[in-house]
C-alpha atoms as a PDB file:
ATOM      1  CA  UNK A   1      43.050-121.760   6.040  1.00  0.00           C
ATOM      2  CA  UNK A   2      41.825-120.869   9.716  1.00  0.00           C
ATOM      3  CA  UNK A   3      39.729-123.101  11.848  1.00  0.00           C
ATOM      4  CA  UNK A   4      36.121-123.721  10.896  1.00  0.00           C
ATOM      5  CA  UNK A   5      34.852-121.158  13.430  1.00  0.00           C
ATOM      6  CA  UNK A   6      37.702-118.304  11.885  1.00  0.00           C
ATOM      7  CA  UNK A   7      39.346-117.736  15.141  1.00  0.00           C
ATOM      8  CA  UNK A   8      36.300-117.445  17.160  1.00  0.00           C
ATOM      9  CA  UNK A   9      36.512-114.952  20.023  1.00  0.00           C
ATOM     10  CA  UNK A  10      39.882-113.768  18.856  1.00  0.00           C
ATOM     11  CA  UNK A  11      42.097-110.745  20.879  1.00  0.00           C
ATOM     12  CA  UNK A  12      42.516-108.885  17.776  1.00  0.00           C
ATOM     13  CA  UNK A  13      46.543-108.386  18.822  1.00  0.00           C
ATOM     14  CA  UNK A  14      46.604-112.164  18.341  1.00  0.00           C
ATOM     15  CA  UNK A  15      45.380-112.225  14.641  1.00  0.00           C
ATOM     16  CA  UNK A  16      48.551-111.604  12.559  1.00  0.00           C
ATOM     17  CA  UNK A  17      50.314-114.120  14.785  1.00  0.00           C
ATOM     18  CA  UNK A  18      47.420-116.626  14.048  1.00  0.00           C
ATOM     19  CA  UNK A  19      47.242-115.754  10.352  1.00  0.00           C
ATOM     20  CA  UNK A  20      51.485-116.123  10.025  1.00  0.00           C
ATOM     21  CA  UNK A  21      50.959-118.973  11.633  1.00  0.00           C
ATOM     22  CA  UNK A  22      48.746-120.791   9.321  1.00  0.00           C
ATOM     23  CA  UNK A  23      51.067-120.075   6.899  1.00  0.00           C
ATOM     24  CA  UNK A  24      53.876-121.838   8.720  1.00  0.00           C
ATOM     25  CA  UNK A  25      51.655-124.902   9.046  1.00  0.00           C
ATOM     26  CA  UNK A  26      51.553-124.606   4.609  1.00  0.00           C
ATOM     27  CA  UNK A  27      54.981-124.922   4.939  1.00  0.00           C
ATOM     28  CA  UNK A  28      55.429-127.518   7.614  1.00  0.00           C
ATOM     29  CA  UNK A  29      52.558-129.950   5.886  1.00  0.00           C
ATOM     30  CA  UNK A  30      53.621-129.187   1.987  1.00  0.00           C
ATOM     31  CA  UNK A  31      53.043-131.921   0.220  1.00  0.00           C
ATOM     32  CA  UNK A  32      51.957-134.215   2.696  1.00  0.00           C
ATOM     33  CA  UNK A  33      48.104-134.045   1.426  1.00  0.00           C
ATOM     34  CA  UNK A  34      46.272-137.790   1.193  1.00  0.00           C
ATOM     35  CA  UNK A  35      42.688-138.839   0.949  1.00  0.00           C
ATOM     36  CA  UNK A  36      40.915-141.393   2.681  1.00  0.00           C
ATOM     37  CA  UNK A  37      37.290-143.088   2.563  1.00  0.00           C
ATOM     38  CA  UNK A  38      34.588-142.505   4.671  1.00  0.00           C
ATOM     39  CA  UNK A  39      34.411-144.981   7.992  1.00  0.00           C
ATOM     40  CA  UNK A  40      38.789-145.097   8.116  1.00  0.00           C
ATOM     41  CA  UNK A  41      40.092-144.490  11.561  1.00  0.00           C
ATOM     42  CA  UNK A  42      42.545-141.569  10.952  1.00  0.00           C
ATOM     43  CA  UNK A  43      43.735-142.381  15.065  1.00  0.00           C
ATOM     44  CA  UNK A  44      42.927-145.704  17.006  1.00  0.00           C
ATOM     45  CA  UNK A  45      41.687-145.539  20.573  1.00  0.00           C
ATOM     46  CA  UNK A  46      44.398-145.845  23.082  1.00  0.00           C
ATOM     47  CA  UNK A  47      47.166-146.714  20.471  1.00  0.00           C
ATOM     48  CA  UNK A  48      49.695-143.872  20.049  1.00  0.00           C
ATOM     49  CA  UNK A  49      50.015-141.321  17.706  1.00  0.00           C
ATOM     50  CA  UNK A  50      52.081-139.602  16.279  1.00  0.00           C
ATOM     51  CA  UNK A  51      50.686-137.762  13.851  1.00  0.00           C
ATOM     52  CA  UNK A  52      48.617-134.457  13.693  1.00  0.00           C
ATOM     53  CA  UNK A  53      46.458-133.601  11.103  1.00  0.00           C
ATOM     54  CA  UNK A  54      44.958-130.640   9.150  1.00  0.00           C
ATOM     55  CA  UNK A  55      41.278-131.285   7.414  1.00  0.00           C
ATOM     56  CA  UNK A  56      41.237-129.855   3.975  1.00  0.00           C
ATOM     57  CA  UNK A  57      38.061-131.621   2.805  1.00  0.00           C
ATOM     58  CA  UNK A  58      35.129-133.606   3.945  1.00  0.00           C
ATOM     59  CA  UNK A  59      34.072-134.458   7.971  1.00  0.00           C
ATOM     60  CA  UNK A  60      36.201-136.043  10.741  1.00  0.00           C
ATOM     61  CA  UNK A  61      34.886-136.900  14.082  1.00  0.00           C
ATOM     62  CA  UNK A  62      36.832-137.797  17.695  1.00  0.00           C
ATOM     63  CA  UNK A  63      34.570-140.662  19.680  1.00  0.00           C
ATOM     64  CA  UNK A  64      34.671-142.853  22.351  1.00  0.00           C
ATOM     65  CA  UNK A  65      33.307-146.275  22.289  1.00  0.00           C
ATOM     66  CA  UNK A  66      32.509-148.103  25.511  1.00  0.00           C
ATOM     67  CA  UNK A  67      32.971-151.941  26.659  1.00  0.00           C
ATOM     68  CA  UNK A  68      29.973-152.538  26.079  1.00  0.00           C
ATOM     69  CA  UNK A  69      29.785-151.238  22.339  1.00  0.00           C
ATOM     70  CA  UNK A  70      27.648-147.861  23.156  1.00  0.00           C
ATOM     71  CA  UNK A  71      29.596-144.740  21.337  1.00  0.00           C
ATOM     72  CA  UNK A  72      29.718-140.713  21.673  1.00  0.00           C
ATOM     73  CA  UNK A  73      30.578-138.647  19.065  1.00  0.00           C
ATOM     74  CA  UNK A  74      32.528-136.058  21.040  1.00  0.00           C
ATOM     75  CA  UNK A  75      33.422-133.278  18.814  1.00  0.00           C
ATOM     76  CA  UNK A  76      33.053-133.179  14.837  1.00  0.00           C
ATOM     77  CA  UNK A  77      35.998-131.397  12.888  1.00  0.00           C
ATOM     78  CA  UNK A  78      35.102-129.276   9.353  1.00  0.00           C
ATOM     79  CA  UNK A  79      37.724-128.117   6.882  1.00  0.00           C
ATOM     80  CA  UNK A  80      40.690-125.921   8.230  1.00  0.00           C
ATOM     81  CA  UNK A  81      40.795-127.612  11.653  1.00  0.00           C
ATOM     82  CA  UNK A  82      43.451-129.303  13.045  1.00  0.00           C
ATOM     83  CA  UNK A  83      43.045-132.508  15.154  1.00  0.00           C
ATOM     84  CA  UNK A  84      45.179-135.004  17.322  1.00  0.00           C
ATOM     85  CA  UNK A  85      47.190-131.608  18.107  1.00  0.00           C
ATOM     86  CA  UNK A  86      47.758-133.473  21.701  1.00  0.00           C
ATOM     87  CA  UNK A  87      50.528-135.647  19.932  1.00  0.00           C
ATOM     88  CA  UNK A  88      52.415-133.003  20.281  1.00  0.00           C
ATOM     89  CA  UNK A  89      52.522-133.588  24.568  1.00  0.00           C
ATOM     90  CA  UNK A  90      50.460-136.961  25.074  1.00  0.00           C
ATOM     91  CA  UNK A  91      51.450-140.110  23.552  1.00  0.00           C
ATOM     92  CA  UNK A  92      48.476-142.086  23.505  1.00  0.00           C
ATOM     93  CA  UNK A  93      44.916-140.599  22.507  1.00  0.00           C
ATOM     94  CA  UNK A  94      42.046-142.116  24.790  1.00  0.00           C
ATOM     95  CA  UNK A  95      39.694-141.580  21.791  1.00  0.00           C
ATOM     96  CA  UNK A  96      39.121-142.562  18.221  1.00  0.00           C
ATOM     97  CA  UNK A  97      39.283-140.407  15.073  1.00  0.00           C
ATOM     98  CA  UNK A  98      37.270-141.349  11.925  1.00  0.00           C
ATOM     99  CA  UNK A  99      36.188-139.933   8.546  1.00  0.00           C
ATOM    100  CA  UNK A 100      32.712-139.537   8.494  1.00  0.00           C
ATOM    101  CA  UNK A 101      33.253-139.054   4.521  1.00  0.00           C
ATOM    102  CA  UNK A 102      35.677-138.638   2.513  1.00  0.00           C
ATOM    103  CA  UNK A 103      38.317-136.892   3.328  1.00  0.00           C
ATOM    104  CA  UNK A 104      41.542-134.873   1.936  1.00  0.00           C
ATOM    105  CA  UNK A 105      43.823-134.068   4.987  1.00  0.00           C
ATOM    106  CA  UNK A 106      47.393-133.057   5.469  1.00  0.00           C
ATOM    107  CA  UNK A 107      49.826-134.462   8.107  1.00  0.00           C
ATOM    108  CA  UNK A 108      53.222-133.942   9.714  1.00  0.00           C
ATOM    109  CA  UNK A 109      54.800-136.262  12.359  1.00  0.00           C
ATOM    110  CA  UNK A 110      54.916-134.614  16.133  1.00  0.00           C
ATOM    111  CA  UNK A 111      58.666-134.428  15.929  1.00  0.00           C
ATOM    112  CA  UNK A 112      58.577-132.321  13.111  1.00  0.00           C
ATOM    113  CA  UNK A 113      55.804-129.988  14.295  1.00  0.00           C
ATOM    114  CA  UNK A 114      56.801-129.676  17.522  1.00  0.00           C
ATOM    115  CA  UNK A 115      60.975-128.240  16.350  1.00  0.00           C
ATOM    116  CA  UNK A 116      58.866-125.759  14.199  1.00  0.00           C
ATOM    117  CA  UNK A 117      56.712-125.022  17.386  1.00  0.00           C
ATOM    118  CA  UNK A 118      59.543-124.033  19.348  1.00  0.00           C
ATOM    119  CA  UNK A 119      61.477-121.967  16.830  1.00  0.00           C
ATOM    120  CA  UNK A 120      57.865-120.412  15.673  1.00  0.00           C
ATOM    121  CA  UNK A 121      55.828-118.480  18.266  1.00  0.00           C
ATOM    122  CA  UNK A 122      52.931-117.593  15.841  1.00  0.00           C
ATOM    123  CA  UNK A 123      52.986-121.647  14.760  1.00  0.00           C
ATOM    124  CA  UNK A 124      52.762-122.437  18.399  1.00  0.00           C
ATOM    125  CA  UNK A 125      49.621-119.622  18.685  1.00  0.00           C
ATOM    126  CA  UNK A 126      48.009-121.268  16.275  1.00  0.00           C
ATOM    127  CA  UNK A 127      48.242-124.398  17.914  1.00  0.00           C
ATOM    128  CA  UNK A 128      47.198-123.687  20.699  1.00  0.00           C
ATOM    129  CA  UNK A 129      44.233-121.661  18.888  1.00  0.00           C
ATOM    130  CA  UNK A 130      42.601-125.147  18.119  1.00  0.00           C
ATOM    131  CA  UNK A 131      42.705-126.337  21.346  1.00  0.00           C
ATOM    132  CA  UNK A 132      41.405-123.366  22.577  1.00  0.00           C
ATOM    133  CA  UNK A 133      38.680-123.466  19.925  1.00  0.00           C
ATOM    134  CA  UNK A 134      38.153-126.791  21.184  1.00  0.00           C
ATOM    135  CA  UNK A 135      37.255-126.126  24.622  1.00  0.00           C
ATOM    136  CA  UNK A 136      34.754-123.616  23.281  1.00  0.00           C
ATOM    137  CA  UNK A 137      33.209-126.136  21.723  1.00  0.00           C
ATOM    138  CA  UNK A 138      33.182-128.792  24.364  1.00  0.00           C
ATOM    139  CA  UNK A 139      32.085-126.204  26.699  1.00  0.00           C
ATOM    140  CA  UNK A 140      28.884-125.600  24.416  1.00  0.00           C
ATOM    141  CA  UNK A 141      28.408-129.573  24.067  1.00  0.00           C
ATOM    142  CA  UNK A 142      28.330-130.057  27.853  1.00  0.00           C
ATOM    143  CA  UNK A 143      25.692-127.889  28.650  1.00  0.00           C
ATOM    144  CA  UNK A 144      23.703-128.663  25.632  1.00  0.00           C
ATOM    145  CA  UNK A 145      23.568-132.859  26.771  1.00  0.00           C
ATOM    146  CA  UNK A 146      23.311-131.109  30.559  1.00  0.00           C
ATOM    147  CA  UNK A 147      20.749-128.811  30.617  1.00  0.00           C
ATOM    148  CA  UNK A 148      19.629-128.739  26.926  1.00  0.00           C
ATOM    149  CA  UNK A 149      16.087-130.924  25.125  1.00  0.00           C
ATOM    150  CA  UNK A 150      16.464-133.156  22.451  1.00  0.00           C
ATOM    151  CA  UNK A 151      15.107-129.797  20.086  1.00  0.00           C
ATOM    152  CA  UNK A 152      17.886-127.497  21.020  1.00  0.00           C
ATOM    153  CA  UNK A 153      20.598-130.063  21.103  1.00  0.00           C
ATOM    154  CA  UNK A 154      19.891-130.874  17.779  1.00  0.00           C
ATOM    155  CA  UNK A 155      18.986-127.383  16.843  1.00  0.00           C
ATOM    156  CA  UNK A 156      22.053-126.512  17.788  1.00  0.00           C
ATOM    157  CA  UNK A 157      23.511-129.212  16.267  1.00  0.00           C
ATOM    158  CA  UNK A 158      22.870-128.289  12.690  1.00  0.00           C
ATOM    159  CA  UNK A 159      23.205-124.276  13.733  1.00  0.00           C
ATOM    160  CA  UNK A 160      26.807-125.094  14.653  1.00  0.00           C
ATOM    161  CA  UNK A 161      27.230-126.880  11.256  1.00  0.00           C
ATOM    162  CA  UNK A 162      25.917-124.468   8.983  1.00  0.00           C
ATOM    163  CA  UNK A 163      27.606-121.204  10.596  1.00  0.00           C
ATOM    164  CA  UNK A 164      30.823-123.307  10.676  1.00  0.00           C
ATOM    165  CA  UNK A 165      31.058-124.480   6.818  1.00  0.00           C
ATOM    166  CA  UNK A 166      30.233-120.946   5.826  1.00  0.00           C
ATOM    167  CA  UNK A 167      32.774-119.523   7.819  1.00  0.00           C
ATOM    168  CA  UNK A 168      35.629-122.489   6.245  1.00  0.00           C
ATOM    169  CA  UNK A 169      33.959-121.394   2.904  1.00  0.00           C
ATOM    170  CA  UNK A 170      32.808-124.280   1.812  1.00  0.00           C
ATOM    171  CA  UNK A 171      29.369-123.607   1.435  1.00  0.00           C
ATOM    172  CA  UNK A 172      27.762-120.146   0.634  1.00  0.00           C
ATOM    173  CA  UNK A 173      27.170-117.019   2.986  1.00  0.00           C
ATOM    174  CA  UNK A 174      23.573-117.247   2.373  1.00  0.00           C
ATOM    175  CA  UNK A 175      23.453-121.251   1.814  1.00  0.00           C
ATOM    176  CA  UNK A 176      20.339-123.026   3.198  1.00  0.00           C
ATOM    177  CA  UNK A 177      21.232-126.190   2.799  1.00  0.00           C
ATOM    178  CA  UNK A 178      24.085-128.469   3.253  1.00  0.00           C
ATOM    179  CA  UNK A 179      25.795-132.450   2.643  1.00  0.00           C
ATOM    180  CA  UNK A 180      25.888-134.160   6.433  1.00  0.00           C
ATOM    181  CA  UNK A 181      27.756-137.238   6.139  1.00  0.00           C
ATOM    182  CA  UNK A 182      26.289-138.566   9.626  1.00  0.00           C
ATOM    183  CA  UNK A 183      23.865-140.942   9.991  1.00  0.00           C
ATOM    184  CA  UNK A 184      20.539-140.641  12.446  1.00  0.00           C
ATOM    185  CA  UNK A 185      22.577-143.371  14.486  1.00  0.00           C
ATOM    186  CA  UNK A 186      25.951-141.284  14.480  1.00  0.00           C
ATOM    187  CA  UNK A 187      23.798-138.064  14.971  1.00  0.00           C
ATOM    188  CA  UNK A 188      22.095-139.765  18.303  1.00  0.00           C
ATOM    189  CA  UNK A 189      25.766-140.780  19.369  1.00  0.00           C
ATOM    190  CA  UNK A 190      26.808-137.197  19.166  1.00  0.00           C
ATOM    191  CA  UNK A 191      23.573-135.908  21.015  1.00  0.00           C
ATOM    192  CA  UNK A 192      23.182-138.043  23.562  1.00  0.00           C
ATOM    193  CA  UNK A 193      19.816-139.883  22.438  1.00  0.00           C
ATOM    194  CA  UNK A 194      18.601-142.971  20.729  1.00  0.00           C
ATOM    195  CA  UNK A 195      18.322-142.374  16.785  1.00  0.00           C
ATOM    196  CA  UNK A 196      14.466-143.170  17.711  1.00  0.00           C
ATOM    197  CA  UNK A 197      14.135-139.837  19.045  1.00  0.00           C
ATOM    198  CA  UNK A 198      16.767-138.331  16.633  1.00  0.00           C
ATOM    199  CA  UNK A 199      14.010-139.898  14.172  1.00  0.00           C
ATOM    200  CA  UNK A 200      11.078-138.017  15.716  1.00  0.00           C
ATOM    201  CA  UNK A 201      12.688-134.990  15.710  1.00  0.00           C
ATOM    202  CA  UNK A 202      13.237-134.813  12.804  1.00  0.00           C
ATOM    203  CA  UNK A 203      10.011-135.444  12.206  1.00  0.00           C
ATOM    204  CA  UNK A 204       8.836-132.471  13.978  1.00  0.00           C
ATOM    205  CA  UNK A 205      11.456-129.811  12.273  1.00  0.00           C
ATOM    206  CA  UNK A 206       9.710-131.030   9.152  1.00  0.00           C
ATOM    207  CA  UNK A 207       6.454-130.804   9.504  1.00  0.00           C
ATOM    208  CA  UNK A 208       6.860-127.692  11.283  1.00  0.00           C
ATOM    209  CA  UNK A 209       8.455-126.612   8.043  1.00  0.00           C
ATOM    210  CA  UNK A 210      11.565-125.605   9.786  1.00  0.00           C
ATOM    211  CA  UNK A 211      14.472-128.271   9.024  1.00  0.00           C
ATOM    212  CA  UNK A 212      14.099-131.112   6.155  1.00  0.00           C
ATOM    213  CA  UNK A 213      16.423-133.699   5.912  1.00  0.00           C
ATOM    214  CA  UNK A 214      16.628-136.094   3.152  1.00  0.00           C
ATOM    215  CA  UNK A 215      19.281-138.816   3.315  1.00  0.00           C
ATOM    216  CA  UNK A 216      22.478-136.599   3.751  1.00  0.00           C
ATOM    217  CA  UNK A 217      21.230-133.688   2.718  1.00  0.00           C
ATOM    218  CA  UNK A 218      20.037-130.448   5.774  1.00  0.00           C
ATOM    219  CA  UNK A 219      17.442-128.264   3.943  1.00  0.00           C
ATOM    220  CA  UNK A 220      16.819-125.262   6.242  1.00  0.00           C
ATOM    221  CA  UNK A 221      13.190-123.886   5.780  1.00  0.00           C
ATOM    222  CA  UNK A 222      13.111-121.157   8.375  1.00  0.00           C
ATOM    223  CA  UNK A 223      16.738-120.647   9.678  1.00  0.00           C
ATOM    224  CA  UNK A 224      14.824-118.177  12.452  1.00  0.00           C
ATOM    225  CA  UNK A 225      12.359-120.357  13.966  1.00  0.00           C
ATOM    226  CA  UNK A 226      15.891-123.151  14.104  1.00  0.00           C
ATOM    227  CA  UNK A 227      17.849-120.226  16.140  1.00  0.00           C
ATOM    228  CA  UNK A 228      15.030-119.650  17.979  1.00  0.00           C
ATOM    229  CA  UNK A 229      15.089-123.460  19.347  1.00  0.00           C
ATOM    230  CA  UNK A 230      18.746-123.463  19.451  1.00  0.00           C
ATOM    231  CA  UNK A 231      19.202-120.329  21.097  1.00  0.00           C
ATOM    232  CA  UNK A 232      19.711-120.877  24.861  1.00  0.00           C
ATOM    233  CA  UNK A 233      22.700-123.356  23.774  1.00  0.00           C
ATOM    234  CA  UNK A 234      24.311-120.941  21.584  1.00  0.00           C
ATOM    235  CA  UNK A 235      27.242-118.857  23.002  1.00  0.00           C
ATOM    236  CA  UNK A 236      27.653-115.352  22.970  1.00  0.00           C
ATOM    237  CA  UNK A 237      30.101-115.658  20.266  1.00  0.00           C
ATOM    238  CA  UNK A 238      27.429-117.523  18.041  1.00  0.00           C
ATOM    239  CA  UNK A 239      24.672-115.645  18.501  1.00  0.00           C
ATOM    240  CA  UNK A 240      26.409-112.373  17.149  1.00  0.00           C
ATOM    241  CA  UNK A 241      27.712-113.706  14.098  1.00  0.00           C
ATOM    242  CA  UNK A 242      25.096-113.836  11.166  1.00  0.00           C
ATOM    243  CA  UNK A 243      26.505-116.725   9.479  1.00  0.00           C
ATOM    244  CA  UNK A 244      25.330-119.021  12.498  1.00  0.00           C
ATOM    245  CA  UNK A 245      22.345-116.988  12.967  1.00  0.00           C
ATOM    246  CA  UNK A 246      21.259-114.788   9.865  1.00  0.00           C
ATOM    247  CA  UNK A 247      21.327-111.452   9.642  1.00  0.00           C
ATOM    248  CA  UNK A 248      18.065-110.350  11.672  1.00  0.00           C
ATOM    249  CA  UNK A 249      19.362-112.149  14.453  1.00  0.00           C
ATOM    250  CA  UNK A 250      22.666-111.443  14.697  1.00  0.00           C
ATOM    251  CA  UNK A 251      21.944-107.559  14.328  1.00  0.00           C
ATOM    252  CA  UNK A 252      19.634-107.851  17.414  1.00  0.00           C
ATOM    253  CA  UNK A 253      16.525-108.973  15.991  1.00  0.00           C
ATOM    254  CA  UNK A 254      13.773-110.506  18.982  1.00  0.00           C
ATOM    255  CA  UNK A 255      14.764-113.629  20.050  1.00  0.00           C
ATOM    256  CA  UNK A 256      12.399-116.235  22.005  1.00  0.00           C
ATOM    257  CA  UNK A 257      13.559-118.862  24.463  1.00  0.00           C
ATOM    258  CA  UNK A 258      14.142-121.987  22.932  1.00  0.00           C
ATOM    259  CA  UNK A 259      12.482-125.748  23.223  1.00  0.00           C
ATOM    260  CA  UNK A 260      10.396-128.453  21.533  1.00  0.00           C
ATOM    261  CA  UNK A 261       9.169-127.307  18.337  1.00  0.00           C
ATOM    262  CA  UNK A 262       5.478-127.126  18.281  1.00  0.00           C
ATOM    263  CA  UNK A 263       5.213-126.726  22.195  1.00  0.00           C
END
């Protein structure tokens, strides 16, 4: 099961080592599958860890939670992705880890992964894969909260989501609609903004008939005008791949710059 992004960017001499190497992580996790409820810290702040983790099902995210109470959602993980992989070389993790639903994931103590990492070289490329998937994505995040609005962060936001669960197959190619297990309060944590604003954009997308969302559920009405808003915070990887973008766009179709929605 690759990452949720399939080995985004990929050398193509590197993807039988990556595939292979998924398969060695089936063998190393085998039978190690467990389920836990939404809101369970999978890794406490600043404790150590030894454990790394594959998602099978459901949504994890990594945060950060300050003195003074005020969180950030730093990254969000979908099925196939591995996360704490930095047990294998740190011993503490500065952040958190918690199910935003629930979720089914498999685990394997560091010890264990790290003697089949150094007998394994296509294990240890696909460990390193999800670390290097990781940057991409943290890359995208900075300059989103950086330089990007509210409209294109959270454009982006729910761009990101959708191209990713098609890609881990768990919803369809041509799905317009998807389960997020995030509240407006965890959704402003991860954006960078008060869920007031997360609120009124919301608003906006839905009255400009271009994203609905009812409790937990994304209903995309016009999946161009959203990749139009998200599009100067997509990557070049994104915005060529039609399962982020649809079809028309990622075969070259006109794109405008993005922004607030009814600007």
């Amino acid at each position: 099961m690759p990452d949720s992004a399939r080995y985004m960017m990929h050398r193509p001499e590197i993807l039988g080592a990556l595939r292979r190497g998924e398969v060695a992580l089936d063998r190393v996790m085998a039978g190690s599958g467990r389920i836990y409820p939404a809101g369970r810290l999978l890794v406490e702040a600043g404790s150590p860890n030894d454990t790394i983790f594959r998602l099978r099902k459901g949504w994890v995210g990594r945060l950060r939670t300050l003195e003074d109470g005020r969180s950030q959602f730093i990254l969000i993980f979908l099925p196939g992705d591995l996360f704490a992989v930095k047990s294998l070389f740190a011993t503490h993790s500065p952040d958190a880890v918690q199910a935003l639903s629930e979720v089914m994931v498999e685990q394997v103590d560091h010890r264990t992964l790290r003697e089949a990492y150094e007998r394994d070289p296509d294990l240890a490329t696909r460990c390193m894969w999800q670390v290097i998937e990781e940057e991409r994505r943290l890359h995208n995040w900075v300059v989103g909260l950086g330089r990007g609005s509210a409209d294109e962060r959270l454009a982006m936001l729910l761009v990101d989501f959708r191209g990713r669960l098609i890609l881990s197959g768990t919803i369809a190619p041509d799905a317009q609609a998807y389960d997020l297990p995030m509240t407006q309060e965890q959704i402003g944590d991860h954006l960078g903004i008060s869920n007031v604003h997360v609120n009124r954009v919301l608003r906006s997308f839905r009255e400009n008939g271009v994203v609905a969302m009812r409790g937990r559920r994304v209903t995309i009405g016009d999946l161009d005008a959203l990749v139009r808003i998200a599009g100067p915070l997509l990557d070049i990887s994104e915005r060529g791949r039609p399962e982020f973008v649809g079809v028309r766009e990622a075969g070259g179709g006109e794109r405008t710059s993005g922004g607030d929605v009814g600007a």
